[in-house]
Structures are given as C-alpha cells and as structure tokens.
Protein backbone atom coordinates (compact mmCIF):
# COMPACT_ATOMS: atom_id res chain seq x y z
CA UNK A 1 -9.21 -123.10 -138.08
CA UNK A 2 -7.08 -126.13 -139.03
CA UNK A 3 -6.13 -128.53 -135.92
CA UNK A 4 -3.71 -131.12 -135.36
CA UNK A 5 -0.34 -129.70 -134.14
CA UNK A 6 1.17 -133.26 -133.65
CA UNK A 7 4.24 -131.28 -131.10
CA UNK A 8 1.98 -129.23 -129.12
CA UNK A 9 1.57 -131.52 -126.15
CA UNK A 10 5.62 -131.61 -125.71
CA UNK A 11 6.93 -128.92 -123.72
CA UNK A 12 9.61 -126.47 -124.72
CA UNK A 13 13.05 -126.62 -123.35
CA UNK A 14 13.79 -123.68 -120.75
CA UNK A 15 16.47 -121.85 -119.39
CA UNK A 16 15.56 -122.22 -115.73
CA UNK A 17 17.35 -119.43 -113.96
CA UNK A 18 15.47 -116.79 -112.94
CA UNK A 19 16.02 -113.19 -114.32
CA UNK A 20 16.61 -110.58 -111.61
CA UNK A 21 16.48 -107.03 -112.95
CA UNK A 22 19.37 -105.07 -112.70
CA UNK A 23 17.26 -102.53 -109.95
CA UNK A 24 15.89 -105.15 -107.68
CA UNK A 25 18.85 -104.22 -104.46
CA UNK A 26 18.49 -105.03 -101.51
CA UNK A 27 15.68 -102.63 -99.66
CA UNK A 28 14.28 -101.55 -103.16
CA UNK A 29 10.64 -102.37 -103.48
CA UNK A 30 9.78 -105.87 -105.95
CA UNK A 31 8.39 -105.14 -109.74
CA UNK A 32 5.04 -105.97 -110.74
CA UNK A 33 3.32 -105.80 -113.27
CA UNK A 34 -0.51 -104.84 -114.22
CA UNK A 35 -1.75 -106.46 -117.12
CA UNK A 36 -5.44 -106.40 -118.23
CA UNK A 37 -7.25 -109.08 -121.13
CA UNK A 38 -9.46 -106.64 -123.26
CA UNK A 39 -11.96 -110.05 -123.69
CA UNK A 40 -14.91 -108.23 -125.01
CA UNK A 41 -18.73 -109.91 -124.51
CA UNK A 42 -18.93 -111.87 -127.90
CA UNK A 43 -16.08 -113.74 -126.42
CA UNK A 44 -17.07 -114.82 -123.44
CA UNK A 45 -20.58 -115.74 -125.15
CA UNK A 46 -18.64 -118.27 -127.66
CA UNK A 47 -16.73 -119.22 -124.54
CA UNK A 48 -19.62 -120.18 -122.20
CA UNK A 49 -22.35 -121.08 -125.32
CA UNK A 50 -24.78 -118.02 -124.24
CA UNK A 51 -26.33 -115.56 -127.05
CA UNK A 52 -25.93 -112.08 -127.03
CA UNK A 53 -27.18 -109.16 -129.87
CA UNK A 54 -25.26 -107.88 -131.77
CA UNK A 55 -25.01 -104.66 -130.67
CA UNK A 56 -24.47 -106.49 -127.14
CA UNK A 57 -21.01 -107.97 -128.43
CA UNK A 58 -19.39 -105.14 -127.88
CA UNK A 59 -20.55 -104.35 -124.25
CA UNK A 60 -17.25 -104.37 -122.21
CA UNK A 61 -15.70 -102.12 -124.73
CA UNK A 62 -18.30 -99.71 -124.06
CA UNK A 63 -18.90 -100.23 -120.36
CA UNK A 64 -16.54 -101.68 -118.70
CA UNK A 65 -13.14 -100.25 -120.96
CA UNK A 66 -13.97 -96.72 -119.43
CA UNK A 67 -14.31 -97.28 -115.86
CA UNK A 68 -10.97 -99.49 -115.70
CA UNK A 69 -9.26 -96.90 -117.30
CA UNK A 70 -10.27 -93.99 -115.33
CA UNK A 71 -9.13 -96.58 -112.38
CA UNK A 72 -5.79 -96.82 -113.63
CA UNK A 73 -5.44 -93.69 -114.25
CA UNK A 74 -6.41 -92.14 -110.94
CA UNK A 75 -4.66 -94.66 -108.96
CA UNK A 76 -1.51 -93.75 -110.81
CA UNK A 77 -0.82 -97.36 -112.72
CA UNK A 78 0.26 -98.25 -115.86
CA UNK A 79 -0.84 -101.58 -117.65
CA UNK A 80 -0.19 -103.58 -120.38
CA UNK A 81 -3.57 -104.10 -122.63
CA UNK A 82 -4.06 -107.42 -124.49
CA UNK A 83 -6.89 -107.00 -127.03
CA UNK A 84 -7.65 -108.91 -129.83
CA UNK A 85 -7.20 -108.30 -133.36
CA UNK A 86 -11.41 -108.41 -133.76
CA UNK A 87 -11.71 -106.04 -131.46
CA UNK A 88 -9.26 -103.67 -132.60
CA UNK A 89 -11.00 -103.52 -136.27
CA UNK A 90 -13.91 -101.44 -134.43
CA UNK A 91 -13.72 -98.22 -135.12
CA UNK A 92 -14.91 -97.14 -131.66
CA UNK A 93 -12.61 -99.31 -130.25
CA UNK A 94 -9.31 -98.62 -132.53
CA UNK A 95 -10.39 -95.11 -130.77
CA UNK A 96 -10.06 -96.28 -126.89
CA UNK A 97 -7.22 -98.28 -127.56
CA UNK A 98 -5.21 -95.49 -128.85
CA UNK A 99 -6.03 -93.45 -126.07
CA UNK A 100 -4.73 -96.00 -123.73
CA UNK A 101 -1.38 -96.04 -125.86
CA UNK A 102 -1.03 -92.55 -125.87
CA UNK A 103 -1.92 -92.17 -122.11
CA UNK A 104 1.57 -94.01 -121.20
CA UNK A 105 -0.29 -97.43 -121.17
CA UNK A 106 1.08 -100.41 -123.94
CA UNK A 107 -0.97 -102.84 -125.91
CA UNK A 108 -0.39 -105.95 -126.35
CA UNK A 109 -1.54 -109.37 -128.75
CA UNK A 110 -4.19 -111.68 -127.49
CA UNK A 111 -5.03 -113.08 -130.15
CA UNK A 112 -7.21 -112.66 -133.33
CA UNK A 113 -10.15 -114.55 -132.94
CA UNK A 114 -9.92 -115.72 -129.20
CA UNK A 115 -10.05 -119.18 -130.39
CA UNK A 116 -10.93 -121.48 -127.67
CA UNK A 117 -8.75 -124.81 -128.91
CA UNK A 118 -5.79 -122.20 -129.44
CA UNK A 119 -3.19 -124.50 -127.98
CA UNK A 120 -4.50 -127.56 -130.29
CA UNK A 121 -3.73 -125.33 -133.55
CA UNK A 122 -1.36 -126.24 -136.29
CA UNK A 123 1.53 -123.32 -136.65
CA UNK A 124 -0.47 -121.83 -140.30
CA UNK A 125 -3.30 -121.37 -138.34
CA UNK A 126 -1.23 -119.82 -134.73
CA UNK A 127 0.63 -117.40 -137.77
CA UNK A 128 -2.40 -116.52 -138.81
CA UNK A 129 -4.16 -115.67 -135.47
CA UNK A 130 -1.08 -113.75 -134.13
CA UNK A 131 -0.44 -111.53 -137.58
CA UNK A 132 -3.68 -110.48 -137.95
CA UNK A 133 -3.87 -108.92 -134.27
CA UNK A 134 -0.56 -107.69 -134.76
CA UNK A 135 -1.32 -105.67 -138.16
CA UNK A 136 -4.42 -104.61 -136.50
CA UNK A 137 -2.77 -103.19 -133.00
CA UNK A 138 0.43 -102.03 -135.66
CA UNK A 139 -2.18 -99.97 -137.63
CA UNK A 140 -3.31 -98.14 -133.92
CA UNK A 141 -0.18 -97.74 -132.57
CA UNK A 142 2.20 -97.40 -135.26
CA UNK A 143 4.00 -100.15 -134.65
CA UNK A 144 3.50 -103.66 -133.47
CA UNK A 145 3.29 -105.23 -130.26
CA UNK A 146 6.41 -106.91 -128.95
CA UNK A 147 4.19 -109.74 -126.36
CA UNK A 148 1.81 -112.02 -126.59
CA UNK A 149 -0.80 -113.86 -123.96
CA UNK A 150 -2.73 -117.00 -125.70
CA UNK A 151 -6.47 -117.10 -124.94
CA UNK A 152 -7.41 -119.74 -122.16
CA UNK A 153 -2.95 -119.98 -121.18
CA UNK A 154 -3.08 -122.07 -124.30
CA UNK A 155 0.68 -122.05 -125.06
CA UNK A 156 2.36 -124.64 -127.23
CA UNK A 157 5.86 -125.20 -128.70
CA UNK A 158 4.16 -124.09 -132.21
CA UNK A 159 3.19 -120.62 -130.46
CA UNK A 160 6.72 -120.21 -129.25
CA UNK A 161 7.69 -120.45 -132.30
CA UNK A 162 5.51 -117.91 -134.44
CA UNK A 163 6.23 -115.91 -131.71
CA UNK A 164 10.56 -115.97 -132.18
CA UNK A 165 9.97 -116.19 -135.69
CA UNK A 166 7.84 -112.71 -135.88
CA UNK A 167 10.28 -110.97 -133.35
CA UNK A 168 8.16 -111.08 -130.00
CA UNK A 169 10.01 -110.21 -126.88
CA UNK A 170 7.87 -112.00 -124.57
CA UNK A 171 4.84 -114.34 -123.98
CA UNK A 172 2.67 -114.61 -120.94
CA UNK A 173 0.65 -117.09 -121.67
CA UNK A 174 1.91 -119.66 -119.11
CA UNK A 175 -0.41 -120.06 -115.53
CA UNK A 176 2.34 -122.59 -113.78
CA UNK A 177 -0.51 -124.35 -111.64
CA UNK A 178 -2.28 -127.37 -111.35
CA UNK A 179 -5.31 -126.38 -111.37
CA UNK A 180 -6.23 -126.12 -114.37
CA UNK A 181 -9.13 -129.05 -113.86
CA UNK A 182 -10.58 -127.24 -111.42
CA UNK A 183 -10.97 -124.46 -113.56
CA UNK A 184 -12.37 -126.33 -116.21
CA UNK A 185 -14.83 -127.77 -113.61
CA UNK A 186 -15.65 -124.15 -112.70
CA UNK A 187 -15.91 -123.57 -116.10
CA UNK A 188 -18.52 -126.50 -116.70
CA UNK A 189 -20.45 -125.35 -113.88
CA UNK A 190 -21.41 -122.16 -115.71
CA UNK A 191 -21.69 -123.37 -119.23
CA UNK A 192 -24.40 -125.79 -117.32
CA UNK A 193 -26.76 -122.31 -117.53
CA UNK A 194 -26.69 -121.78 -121.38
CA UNK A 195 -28.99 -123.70 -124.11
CA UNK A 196 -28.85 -127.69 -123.68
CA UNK A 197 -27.21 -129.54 -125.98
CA UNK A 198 -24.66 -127.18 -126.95
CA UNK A 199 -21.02 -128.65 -127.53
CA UNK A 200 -18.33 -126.41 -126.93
CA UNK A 201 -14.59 -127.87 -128.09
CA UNK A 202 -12.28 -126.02 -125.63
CA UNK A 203 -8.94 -126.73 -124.63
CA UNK A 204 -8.53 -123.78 -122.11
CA UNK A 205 -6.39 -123.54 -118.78
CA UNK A 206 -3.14 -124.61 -117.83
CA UNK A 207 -1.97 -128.40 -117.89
CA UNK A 208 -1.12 -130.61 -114.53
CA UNK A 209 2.40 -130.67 -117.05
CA UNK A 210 2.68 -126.56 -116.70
CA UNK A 211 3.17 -126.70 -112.96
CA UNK A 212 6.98 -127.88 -113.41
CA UNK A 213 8.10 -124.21 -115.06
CA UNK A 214 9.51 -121.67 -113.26
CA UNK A 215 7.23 -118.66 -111.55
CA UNK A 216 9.77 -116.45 -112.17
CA UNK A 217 10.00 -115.04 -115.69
CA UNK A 218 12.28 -117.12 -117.41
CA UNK A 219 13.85 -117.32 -120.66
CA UNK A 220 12.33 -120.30 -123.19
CA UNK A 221 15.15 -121.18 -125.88
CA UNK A 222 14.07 -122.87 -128.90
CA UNK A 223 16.18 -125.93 -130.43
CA UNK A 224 16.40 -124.48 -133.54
CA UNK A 225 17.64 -120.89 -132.12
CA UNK A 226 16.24 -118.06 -130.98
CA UNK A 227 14.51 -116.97 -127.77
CA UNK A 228 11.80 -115.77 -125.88
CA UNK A 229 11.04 -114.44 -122.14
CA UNK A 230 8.23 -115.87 -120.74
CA UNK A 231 7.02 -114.22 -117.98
CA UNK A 232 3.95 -116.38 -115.96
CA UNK A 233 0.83 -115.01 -114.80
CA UNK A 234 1.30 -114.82 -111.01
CA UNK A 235 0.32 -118.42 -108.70
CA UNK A 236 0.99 -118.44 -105.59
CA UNK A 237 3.81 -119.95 -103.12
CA UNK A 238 3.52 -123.48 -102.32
CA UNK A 239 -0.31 -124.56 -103.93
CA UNK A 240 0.40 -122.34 -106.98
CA UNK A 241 -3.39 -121.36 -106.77
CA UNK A 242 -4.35 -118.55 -109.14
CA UNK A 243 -3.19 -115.05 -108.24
CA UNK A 244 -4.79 -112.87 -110.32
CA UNK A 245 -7.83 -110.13 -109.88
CA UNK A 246 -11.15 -112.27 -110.49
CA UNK A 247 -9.88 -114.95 -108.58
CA UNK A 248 -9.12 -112.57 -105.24
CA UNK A 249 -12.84 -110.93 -105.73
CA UNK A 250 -14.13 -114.12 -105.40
CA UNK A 251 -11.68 -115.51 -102.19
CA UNK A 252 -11.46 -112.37 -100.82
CA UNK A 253 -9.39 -109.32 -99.55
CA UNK A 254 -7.57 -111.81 -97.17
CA UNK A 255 -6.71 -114.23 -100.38
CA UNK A 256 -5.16 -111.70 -101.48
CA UNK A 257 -2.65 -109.79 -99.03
CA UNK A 258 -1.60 -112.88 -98.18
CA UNK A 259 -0.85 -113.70 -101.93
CA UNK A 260 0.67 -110.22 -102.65
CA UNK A 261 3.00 -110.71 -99.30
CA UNK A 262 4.28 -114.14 -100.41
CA UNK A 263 4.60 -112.21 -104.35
CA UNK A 264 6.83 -109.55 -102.54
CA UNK A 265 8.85 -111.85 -100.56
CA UNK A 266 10.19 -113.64 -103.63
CA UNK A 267 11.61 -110.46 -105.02
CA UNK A 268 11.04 -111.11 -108.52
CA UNK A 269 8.87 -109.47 -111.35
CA UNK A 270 5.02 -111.01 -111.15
CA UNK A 271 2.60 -110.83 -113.05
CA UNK A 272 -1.29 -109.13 -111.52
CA UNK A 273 -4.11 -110.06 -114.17
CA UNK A 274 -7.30 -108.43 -114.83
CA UNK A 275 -9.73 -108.89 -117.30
CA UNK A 276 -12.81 -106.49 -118.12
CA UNK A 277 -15.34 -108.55 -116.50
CA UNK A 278 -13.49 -107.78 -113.48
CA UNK A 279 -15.23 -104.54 -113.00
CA UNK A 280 -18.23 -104.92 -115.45
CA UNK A 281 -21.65 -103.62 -114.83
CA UNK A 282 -23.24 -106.78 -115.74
CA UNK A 283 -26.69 -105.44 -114.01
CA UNK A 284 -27.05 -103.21 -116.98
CA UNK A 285 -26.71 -105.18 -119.24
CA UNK A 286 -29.51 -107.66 -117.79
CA UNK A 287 -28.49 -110.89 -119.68
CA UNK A 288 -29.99 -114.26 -117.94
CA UNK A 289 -26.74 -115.36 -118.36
CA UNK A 290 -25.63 -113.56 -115.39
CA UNK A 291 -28.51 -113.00 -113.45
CA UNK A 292 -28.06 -115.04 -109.73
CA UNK A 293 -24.06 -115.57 -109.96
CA UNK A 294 -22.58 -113.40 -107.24
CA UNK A 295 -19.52 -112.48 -108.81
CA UNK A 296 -20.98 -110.57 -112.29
CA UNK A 297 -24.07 -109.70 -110.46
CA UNK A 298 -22.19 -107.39 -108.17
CA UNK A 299 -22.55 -103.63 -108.55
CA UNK A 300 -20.00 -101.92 -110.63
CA UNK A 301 -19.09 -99.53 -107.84
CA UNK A 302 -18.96 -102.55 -105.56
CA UNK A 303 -16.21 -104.08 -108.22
CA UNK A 304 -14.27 -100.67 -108.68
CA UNK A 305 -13.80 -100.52 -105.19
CA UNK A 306 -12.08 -103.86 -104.42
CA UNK A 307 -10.38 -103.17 -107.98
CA UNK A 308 -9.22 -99.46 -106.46
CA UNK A 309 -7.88 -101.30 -102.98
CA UNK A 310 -5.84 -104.44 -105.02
CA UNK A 311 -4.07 -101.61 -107.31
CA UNK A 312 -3.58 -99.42 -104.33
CA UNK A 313 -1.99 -101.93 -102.13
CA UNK A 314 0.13 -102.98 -105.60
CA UNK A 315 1.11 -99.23 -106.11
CA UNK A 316 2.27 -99.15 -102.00
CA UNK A 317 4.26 -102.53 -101.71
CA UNK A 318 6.01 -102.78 -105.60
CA UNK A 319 7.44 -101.11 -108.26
CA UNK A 320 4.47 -101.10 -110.55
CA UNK A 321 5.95 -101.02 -114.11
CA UNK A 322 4.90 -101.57 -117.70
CA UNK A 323 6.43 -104.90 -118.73
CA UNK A 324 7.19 -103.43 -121.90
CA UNK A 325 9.72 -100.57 -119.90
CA UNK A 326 11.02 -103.26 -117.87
CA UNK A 327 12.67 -105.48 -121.03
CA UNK A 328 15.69 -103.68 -121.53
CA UNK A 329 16.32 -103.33 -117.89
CA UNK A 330 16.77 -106.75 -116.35
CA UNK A 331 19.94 -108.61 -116.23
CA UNK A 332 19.98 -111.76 -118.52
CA UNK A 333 21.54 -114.97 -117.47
CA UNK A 334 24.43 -116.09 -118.51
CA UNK A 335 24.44 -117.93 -121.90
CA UNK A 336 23.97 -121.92 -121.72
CA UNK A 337 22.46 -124.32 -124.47
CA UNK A 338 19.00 -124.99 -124.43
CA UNK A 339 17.03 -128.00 -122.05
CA UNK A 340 16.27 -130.69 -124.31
C-alpha cells in the first residue's frame, strides 16, 4: 500500500451538536447499539507478528462466528457486522455472512485488507481498501454497505472523504479517548511473545488529539461539501476509558454496570463493541500464542456467559437497535457551516 497522506494528521471540522433521535422522550429507554468486528485469525496474527496455518487463518470464522451468533440470536439482539472484504471472498464465509443479513442483522465495511498503518494511507490506497470490501459485502447482500469502522480507529480526513465521496452514511471509526498509548503499550506487551526481531509498522488506536470530539454521534462536514455521521465507539464519562466488550471481560462485571449506568444517563445513542475474540475458544485451537494469557485462555462457555449477561443487561436498560434502522430516525441539527 502507498503511504504518505500529507493531511491525515489534521483533524476534520465537526458539527458539534449532538443528534438526539426523534424517540428519545422523556421516560423512554436510551438507544444502543451492538456492533461486532468480524477480525478473523490471520488478522490478528499480522497484527501481533505470530504464525498461524493456513487452514488456521480462518479460525474465528469457523469457531467463534457461530457461537456469537446463536448469542445474539437467543438473547433477542440485533448487530451490525463489520467484516472485511478478505474475508467475505471465502466461500464459507460469503455463506455465514448472508445468514446474518438475512436473519435481521446488517453488515457493515471494515476494511479490505485490515491494514495496520490504515490511518497513514494516501486517499488511492483508502479508495481502494474501502471499494473492494464494499463490492465484496455488495455481491452478499445485494447491495452495499452504507458505514464504515477503520481497523485499529485509524480515521483520517482522507477516509472521510472516500467515505462522502462513495455515499457512506456513517463512520465509527473514532474511540474519543486518550488512551490510546496505553493501548499501544498493551499492545507491545503481547507482541513481546511472538518471534524476536520482528518489526511491525502500526499506527493503531486513537490519538491524545481524538479525545476533543464529541461522544455523542455527531455530524463531520467536509470543507469541500458533503457530510457524514460519525458515531464513536462508546468511552466512558469523565476518563473516557474504553467501553466496549473485551475491555469489561478483562475489568470486570463491576467496570461495566457502572459504565452502562453513566451510558444510560447521557441519553444518547452509544456505541457497545465486540469483536470475535471476545468469545473465542482459543483452547482449541492450542496456539503458543495464547497459551498463559488469561483473557483468550478462558473457556468459551466461560466467555459466552459474561457475553450473555453484558447483552442481557443492554437488552433490559436500552433500546437495542441496528444503527442502520436508526439513520432515518434521528432528528438532525439545524444547518450551520462547517468548523474550520
């Protein structure tokens, strides 16, 4: 891929009043929203430097894809998919992701390649990662995705742009915390257990500079026209620590009820992440990789469990909605010029 986007480290102007949708009255439970990154094995094996077979690459398709839907499904949620265009070539996969799609679920574009300096590439290269996932998911579905998530939160002003240019309704690629270097510490920690001497260029998880935006889904108006909702993954109040599924398996059920009550409380739309890792039966797979880290070494019924109580307590307290039924129902903001 070609590098070298020389506006990607400035920020794009937003509209920073938040949208309310026109259902949110007084009394009526908040909107969330579930949405789930389809990251399959071979990308989390470029991301941390291990090596996998090949007929391992496709191992959270196969065992982990199942057992979150079945989840969903019984608990009576609907979720927004993000898979990526590599993944949706597979003709095993093009299978489950239709299936999703035709359950009542939507799918959404993550991404060709998973690229992990995504926010560092020129615009030819970001046109080319999001059109090929979007033909791909188009081909499944009939028609093509209207929203977007960057791998690693990578979102630039050149993204935004591909994105209004191709007709995208939203993006959801923005994590407004600053934490992002402690992620990438966390990060290092567990690249530290693949082969020495392997260099890994990755420009993953959010900027200090991200904090600043709005949690609220907000519009993002371009200078040269056009527009685009972004709606954030969910922080939380105050710290703006990560509030999101992996990250309250590791802190714990109290992380996050007091996360989800602080969510409700602010009364607009939030984002809930999961990923497939989430509730991955890593023992199976018996990679050294994973072997001694608490969190992927847990059991898969262990994982479906806290999984089943985080959706529950979602599916109790909020409106859980697809994000792509909620678009035409929230109120926009009046008009105003962009932020420069």
């Amino acid at each position: 891929m070609t590098q070298g986007d020389p506006t990607s480290s400035k920020s794009p102007p937003v509209n920073r009043l938040p949208i309310r949708p026109a259902q949110d009255t007084p009394g009526s439970k908040p909107i969330a929203f579930v949405h789930v990154d389809l990251d399959n094995l071979w990308a989390l094996a470029e991301c941390y430097g291990f090596d996998v077979e090949p007929a391992q690459g496709n191992f959270l398709y196969s065992d982990a894809f199942p057992r979150l839907r079945a989840l969903l499904d019984d608990v009576g949620v609907p979720a927004t998919f993000f898979a990526l265009g590599r993944d949706a070539r597979d003709q095993n996969n093009r299978r489950q992701l239709a299936a999703v799609a035709a359950a009542g679920h939507a799918l959404a574009n993550h991404s060709d390649s998973h690229s992990l300096d995504f926010r560092h590439l020129n615009e030819a290269a970001l046109e080319r990662e999001v059109a090929l996932a979007e033909q791909s998911l188009a081909d499944i579905v009939g028609k093509p995705p209207v929203g977007f998530r960057a791998p690693g939160y990578g979102r630039s002003p050149g993204l935004l742009r591909v994105l209004v240019r191709r007709g995208y309704r939203y993006d959801s690629s923005l994590m407004p915390s600053p934490f992002g270097p402690v992620l990438r510490l966390l990060d290092w920690r567990l690249r530290r257990r693949t082969p020495r001497g392997r260099v890994i260029r990755k420009a993953q998880f959010p900027r200090v500079s991200d904090t600043w935006n709005p949690r609220a889904p907000h519009p993002v108006r371009m200078p040269d026209g056009g527009s685009i909702l972004e709606i954030p993954t969910a922080v939380s109040p105050l710290l703006r620590l990560p509030f999101q599924a992996s990250v309250c398996m590791i802190l714990g059920r109290a992380y996050f009820e007091v996360n989800l009550a602080a969510s409700i409380a602010r009364r607009v739309p939030f984002v809930f992440l999961m990923h497939l890792a989430d509730i991955a039966d890593f023992r199976a797979l018996d990679h050294p990789f994973f072997r001694g880290n608490t969190f992927f070494e847990g059991s898969a019924a262990a994982k479906t469990a806290t999984l089943r109580h985080f959706l529950e307590r979602l599916a109790s307290t909020c409106r859980v909605l697809l994000t792509e039924d909620w678009l035409g129902q929230f109120e926009p903001p009046p008009d105003s010029p962009p932020v420069p």
